[in-house]
N, C-alpha and C. Protein backbone atom coordinates (compact mmCIF):
# COMPACT_ATOMS: atom_id res chain seq x y z
N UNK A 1 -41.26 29.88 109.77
CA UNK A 1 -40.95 29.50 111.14
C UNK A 1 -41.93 30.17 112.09
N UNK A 2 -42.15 29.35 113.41
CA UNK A 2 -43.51 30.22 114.43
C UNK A 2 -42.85 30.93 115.73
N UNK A 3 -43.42 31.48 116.38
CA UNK A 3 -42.53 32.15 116.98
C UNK A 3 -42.04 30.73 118.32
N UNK A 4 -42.81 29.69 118.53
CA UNK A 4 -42.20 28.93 119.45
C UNK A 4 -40.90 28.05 119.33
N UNK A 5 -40.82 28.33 118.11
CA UNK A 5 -39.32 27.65 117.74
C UNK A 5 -38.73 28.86 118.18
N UNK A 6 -38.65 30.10 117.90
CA UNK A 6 -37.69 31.24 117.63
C UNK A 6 -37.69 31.63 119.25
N UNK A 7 -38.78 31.03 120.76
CA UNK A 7 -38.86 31.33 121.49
C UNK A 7 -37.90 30.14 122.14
N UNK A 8 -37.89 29.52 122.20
CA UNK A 8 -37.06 28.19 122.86
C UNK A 8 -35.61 28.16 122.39
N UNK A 9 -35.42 28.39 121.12
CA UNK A 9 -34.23 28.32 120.27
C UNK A 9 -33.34 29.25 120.72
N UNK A 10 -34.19 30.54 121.01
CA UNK A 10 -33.11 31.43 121.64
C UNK A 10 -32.85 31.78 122.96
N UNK A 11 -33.85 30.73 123.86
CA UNK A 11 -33.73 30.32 125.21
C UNK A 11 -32.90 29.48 125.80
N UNK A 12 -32.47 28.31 124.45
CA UNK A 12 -32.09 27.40 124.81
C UNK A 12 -30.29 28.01 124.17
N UNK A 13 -30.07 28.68 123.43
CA UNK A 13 -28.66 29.52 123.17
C UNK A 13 -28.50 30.54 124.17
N UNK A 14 -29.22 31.28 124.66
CA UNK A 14 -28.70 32.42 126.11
C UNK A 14 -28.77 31.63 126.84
N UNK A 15 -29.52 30.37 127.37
CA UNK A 15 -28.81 29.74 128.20
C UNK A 15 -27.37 29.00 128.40
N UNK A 16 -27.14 28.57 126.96
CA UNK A 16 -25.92 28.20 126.47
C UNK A 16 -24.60 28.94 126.66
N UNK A 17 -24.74 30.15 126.89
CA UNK A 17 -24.16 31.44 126.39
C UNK A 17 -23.72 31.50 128.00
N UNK A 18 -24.81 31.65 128.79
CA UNK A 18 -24.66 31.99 130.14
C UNK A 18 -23.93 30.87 130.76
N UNK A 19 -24.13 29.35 130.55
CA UNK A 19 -23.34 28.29 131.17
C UNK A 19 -21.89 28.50 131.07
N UNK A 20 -21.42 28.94 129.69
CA UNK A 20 -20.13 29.02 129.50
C UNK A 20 -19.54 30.30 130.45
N UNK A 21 -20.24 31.36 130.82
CA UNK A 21 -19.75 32.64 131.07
C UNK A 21 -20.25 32.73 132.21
N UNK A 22 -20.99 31.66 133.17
CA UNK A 22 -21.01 32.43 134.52
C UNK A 22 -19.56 31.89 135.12
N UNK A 23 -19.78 32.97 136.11
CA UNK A 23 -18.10 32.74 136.96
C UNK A 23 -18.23 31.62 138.04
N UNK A 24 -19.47 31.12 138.56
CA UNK A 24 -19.24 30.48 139.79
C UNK A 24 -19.97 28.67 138.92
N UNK A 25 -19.49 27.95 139.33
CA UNK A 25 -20.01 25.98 138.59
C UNK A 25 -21.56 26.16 138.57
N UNK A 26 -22.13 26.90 139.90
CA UNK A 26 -23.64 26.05 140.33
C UNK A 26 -24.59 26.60 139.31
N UNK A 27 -24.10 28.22 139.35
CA UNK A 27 -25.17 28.82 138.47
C UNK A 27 -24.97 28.28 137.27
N UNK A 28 -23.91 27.95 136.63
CA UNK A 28 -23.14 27.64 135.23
C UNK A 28 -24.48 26.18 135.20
N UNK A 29 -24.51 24.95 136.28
CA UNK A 29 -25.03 23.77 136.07
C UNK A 29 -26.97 24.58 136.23
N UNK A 30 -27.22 25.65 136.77
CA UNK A 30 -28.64 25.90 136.55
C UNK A 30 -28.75 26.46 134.77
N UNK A 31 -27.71 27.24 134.04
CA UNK A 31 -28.24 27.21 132.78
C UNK A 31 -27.64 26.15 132.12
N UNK A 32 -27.33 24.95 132.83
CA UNK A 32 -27.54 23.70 131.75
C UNK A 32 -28.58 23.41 131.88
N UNK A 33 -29.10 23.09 132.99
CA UNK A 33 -30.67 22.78 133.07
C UNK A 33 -31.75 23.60 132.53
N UNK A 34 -31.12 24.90 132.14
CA UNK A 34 -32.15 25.50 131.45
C UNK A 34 -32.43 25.10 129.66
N UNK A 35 -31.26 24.76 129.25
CA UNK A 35 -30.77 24.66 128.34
C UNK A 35 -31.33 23.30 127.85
N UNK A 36 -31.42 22.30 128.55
CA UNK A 36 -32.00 20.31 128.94
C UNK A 36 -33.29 21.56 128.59
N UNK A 37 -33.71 21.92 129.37
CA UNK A 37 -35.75 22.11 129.46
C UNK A 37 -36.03 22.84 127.96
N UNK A 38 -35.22 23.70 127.16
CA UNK A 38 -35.51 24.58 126.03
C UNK A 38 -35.30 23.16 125.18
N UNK A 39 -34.60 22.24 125.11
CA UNK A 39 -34.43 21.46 123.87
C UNK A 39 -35.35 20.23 124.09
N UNK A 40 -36.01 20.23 125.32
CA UNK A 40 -36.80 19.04 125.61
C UNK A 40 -38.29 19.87 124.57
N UNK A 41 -38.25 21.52 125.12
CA UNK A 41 -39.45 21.79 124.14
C UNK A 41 -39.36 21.76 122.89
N UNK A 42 -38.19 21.66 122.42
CA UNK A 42 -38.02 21.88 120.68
C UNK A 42 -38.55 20.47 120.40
N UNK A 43 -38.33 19.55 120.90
CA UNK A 43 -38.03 17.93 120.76
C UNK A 43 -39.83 17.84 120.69
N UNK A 44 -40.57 18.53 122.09
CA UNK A 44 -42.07 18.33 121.62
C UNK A 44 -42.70 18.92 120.38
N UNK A 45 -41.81 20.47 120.15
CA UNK A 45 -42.38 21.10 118.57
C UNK A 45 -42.07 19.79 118.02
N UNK A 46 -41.08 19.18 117.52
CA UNK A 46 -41.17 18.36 116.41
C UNK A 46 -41.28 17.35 116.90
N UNK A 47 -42.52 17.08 117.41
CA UNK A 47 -43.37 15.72 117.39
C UNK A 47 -42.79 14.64 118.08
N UNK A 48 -41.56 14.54 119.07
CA UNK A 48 -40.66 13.62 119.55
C UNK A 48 -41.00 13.35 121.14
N UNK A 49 -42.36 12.87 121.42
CA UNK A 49 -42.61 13.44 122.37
C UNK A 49 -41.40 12.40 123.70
N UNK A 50 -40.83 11.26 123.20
CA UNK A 50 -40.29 10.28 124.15
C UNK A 50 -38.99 10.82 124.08
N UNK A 51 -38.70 11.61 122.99
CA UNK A 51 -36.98 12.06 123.05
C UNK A 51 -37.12 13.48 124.01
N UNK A 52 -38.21 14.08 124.20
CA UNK A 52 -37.96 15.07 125.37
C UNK A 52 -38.85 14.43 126.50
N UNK A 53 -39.14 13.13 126.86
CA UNK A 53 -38.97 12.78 128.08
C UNK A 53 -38.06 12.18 127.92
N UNK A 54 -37.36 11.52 127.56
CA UNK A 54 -35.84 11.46 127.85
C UNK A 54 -34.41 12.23 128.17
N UNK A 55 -35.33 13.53 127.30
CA UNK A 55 -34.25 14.67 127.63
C UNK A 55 -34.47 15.27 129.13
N UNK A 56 -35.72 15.26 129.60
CA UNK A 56 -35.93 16.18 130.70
C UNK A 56 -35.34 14.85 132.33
N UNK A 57 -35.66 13.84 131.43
CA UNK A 57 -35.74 12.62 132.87
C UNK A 57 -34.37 12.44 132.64
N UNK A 58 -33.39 11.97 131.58
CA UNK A 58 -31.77 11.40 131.80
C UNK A 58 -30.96 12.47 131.77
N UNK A 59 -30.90 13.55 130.90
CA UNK A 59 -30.57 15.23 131.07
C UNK A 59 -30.21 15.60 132.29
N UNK A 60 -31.67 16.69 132.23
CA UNK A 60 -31.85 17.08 133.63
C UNK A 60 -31.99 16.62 134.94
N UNK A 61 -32.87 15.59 135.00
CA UNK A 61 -32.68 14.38 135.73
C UNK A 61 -31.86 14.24 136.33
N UNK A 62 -30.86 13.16 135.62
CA UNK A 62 -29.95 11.91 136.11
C UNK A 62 -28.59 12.90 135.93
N UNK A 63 -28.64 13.32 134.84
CA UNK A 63 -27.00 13.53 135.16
C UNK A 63 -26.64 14.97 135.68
N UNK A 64 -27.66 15.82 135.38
CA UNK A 64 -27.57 16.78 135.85
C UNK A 64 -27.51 17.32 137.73
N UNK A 65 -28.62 16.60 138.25
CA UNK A 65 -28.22 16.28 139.80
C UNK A 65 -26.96 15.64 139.69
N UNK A 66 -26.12 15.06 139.29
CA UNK A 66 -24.81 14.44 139.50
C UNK A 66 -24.02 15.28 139.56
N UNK A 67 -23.76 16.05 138.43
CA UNK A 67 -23.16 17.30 138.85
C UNK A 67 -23.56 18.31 139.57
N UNK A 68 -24.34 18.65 139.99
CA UNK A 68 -25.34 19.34 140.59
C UNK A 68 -24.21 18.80 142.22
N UNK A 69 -24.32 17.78 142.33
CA UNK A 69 -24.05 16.78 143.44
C UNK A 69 -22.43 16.73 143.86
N UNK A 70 -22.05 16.49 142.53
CA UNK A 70 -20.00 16.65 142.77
C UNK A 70 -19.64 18.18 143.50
N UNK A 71 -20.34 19.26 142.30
CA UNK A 71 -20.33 20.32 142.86
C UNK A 71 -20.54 20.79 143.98
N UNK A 72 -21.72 20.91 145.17
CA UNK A 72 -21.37 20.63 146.18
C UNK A 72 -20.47 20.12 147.21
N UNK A 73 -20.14 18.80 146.74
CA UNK A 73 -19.05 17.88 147.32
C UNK A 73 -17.59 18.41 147.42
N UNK A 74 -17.67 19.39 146.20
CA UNK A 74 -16.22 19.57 145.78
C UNK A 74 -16.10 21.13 147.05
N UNK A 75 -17.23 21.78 147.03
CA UNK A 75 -17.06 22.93 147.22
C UNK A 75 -16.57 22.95 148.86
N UNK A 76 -15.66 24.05 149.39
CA UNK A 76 -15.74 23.99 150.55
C UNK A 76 -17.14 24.44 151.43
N UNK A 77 -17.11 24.18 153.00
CA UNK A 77 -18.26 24.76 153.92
C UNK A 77 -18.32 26.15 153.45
N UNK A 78 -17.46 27.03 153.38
CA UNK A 78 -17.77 28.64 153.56
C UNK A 78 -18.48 29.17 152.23
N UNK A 79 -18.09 28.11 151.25
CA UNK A 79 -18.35 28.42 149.65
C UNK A 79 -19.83 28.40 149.04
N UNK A 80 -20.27 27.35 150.19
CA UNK A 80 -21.64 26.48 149.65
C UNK A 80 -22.73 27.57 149.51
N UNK A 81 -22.59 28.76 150.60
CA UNK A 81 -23.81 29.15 151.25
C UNK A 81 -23.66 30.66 150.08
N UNK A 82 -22.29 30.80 149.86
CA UNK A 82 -22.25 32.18 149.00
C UNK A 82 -22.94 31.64 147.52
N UNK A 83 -22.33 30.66 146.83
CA UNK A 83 -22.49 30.21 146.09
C UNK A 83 -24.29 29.85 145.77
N UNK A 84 -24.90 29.33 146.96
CA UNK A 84 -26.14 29.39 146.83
C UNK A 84 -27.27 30.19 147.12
N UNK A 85 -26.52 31.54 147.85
CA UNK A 85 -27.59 32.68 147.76
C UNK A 85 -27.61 33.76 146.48
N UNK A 86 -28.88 33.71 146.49
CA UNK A 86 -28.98 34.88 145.37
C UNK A 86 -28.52 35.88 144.94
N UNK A 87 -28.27 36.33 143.79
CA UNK A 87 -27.34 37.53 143.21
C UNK A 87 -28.10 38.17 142.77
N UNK A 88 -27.88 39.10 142.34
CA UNK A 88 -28.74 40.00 141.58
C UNK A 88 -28.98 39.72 139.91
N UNK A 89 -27.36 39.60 139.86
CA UNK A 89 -26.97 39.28 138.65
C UNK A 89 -27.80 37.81 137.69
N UNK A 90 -27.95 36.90 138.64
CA UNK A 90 -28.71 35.81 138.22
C UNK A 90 -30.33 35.55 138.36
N UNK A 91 -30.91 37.01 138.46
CA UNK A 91 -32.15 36.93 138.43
C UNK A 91 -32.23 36.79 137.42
N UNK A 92 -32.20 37.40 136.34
CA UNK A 92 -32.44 37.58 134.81
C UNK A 92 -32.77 36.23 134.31
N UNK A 93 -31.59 35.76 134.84
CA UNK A 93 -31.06 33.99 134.34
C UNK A 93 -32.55 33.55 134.98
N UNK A 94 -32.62 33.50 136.34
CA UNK A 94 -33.94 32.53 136.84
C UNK A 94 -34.90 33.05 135.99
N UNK A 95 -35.42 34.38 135.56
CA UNK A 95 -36.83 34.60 134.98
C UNK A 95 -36.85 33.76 133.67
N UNK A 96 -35.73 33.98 132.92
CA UNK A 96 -35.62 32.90 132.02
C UNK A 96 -35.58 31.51 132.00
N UNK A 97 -35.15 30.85 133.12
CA UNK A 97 -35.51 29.41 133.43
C UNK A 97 -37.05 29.00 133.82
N UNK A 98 -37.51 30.34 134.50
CA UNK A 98 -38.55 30.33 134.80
C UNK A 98 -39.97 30.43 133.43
N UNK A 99 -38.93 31.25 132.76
CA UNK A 99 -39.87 31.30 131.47
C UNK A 99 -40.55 30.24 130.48
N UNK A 100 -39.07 29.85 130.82
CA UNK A 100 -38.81 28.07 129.98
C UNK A 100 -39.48 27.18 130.49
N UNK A 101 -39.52 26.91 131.62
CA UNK A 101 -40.65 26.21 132.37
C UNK A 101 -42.13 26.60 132.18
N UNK A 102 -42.65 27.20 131.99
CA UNK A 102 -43.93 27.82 131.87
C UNK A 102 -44.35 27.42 130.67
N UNK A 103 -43.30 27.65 129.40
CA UNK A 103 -43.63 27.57 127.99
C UNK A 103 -43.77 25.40 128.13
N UNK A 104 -43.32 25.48 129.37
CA UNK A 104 -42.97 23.65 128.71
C UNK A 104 -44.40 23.22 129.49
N UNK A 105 -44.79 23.41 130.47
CA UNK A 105 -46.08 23.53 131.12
C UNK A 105 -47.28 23.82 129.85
N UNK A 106 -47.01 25.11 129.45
CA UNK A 106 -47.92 25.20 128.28
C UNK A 106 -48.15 24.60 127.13
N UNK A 107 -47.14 23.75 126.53
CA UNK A 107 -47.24 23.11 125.56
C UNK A 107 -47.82 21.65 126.27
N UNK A 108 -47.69 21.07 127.20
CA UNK A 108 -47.99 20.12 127.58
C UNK A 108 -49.61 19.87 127.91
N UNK A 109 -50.16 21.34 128.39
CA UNK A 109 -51.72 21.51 128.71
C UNK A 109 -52.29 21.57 127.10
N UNK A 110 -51.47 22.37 126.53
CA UNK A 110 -52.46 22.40 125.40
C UNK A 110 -52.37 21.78 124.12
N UNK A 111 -51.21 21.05 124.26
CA UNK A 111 -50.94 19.93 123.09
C UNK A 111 -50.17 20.90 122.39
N UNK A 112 -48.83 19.92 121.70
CA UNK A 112 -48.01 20.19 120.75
C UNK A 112 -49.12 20.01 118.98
N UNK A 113 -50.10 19.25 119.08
CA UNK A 113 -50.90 18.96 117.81
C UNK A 113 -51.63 20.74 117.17
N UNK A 114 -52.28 21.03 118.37
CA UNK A 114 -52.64 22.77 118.63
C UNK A 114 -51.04 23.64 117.96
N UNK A 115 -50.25 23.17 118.38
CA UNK A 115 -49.40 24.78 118.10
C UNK A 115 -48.85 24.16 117.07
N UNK A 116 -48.41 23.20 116.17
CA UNK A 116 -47.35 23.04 115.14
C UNK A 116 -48.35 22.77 114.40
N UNK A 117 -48.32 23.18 112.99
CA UNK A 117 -48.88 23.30 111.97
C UNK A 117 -48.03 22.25 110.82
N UNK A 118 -47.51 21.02 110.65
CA UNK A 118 -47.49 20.31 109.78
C UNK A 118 -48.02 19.12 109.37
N UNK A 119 -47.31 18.66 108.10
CA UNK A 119 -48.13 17.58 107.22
C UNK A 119 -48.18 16.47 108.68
N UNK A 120 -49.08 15.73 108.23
CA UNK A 120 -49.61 14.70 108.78
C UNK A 120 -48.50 13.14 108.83
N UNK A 121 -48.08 13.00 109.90
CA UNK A 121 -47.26 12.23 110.57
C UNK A 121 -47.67 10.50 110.18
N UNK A 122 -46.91 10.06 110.44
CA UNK A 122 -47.33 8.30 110.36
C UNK A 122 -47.81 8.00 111.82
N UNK A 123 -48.75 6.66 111.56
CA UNK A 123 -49.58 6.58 113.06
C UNK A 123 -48.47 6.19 113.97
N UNK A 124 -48.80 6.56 115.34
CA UNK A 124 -48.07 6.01 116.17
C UNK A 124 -46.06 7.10 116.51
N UNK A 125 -46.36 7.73 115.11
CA UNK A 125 -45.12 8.53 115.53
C UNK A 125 -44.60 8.82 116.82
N UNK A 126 -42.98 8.99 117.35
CA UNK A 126 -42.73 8.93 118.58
C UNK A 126 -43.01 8.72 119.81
N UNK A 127 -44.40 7.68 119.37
CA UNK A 127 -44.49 7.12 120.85
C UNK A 127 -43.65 6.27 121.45
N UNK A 128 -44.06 5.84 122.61
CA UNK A 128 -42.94 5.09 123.35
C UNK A 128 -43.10 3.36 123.56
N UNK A 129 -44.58 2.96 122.59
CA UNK A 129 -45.16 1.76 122.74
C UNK A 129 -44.27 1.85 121.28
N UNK A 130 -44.00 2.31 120.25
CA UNK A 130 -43.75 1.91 118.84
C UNK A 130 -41.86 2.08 119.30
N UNK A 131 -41.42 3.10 120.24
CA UNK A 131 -40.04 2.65 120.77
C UNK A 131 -39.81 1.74 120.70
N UNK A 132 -40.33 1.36 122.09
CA UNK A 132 -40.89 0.30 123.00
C UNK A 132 -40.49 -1.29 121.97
N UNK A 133 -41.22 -1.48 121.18
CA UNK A 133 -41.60 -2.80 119.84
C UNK A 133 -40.07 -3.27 119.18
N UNK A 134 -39.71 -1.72 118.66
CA UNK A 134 -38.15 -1.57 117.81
C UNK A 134 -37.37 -2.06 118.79
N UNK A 135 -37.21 -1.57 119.80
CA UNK A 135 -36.31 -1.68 120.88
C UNK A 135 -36.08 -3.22 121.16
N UNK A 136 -37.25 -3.90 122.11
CA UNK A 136 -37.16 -4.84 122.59
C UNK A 136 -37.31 -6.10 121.45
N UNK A 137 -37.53 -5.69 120.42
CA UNK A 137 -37.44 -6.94 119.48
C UNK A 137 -36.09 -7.04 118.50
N UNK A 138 -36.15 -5.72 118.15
CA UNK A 138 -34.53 -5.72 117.19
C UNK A 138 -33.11 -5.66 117.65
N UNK A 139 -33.33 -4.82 118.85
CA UNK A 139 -32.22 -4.49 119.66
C UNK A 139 -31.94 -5.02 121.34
N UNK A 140 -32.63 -6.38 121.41
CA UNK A 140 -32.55 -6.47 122.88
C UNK A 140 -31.56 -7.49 123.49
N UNK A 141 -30.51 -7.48 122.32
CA UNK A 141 -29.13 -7.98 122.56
C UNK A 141 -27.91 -7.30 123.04
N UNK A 142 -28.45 -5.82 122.23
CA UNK A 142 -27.39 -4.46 122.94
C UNK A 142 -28.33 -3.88 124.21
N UNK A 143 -29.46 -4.00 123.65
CA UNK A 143 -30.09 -3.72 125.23
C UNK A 143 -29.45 -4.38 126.72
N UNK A 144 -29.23 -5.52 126.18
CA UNK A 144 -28.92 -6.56 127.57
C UNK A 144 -27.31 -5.90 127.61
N UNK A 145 -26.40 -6.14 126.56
CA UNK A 145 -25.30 -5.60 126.58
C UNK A 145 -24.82 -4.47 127.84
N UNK A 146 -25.84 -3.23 126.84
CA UNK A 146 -25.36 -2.01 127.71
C UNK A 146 -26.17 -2.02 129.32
N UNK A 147 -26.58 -3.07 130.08
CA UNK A 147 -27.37 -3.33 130.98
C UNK A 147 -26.65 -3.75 132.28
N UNK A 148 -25.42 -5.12 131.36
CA UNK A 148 -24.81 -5.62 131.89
C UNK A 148 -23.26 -4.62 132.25
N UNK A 149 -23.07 -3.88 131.17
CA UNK A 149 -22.05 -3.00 131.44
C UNK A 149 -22.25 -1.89 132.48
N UNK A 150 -23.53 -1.50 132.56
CA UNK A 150 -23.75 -0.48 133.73
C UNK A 150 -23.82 -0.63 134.83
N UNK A 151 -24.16 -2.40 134.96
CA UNK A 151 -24.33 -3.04 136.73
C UNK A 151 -22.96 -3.27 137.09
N UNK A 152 -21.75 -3.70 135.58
CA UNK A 152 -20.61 -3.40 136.14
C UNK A 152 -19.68 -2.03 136.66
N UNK A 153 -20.18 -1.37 136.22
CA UNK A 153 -19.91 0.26 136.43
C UNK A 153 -19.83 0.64 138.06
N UNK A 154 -22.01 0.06 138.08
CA UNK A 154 -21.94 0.35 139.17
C UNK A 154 -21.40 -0.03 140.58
N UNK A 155 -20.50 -0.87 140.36
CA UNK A 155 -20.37 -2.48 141.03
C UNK A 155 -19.07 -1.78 141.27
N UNK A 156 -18.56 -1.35 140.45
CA UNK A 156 -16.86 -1.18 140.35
C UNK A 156 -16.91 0.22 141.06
N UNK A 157 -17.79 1.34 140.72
CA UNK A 157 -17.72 2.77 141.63
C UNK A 157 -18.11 2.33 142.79
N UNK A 158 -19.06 1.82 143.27
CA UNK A 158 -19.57 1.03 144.90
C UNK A 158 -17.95 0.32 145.41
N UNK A 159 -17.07 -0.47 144.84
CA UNK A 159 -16.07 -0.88 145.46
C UNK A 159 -14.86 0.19 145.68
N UNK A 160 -14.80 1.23 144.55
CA UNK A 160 -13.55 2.11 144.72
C UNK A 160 -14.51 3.13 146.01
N UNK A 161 -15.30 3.15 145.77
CA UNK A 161 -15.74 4.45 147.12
C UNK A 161 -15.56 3.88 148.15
N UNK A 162 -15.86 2.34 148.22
CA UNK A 162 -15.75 1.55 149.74
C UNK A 162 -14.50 1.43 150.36
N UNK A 163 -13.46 1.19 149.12
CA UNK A 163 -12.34 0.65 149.52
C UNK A 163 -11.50 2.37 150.19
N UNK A 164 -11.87 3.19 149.57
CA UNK A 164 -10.75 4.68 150.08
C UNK A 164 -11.54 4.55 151.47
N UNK A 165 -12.92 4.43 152.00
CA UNK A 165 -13.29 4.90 152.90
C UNK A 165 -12.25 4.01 153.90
């Protein structure tokens, strides 16, 4: 094993560790996001490069601002501002998010091909044009499926928010 597995792996578990055990939601939803960015780098160690842009863009991204977003919503005025100034206690946590970010920066400048040392892959591995092919030719019946179910989703949350207002 190299040390960038053993560096992410145990970035991406103390962040784990910390989500469950901070006391206040917001910091709890910053080591999920730390946690999205450590497994998006494991996903580039092993050669997946479209499953950690998926992890970092629908993850951290999409659902993570959502909660990111309720939270706020939920919180009262007096809560927001304690809740979002700095502790002492959660520096540690940021240098480590911060760390995690840097390492994901670095693998990206200098190529995942440079730091992982294995056998030789099939052409085209995890790209997103060979996705891309599988996807829209084998599967673009559940594609349409789950497409049509999400415009109803969204259709149906747009009417319950309209109708309380």
């Amino acid at each position: 094993m190299d040390l960038y597995f053993w560096v992410f792996a145990s970035m991406s578990v103390l962040a784990g560790l910390f989500t469950i055990a901070a006391k206040d939601a917001l910091p709890s939803a910053m080591g999920l996001l730390t946690v999205f960015i450590a497994l998006a780098a494991l996903y580039l160690h092993l050669h997946a490069p479209l499953i950690a842009i998926f992890q970092v863009a629908i993850y951290a991204g999409a659902i993570l601002i959502l909660v990111v977003f309720v939270i706020m919503l939920l919180m009262a005025p007096g809560e927001r501002l304690a809740a979002i100034q700095a502790n002492v206690s959660y520096r540690g946590f940021g240098a480590l998010l911060g760390l995690c970010l840097i390492g994901l920066v670095v693998v990206g400048i200098k190529g995942v091909s440079d730091i992982v040392s294995m056998k030789a892959l099939p052409e085209g591995f995890g790209a997103p044009s060979m996705f891309g092919d599988l996807f829209f030719r084998d599967f673009l019946l559940h594609f349409e499926v789950v497409s049509v179910l999400l415009l109803v989703a969204l259709i149906g949350g747009i009417y319950l928010c309209k109708k309380k207002l």
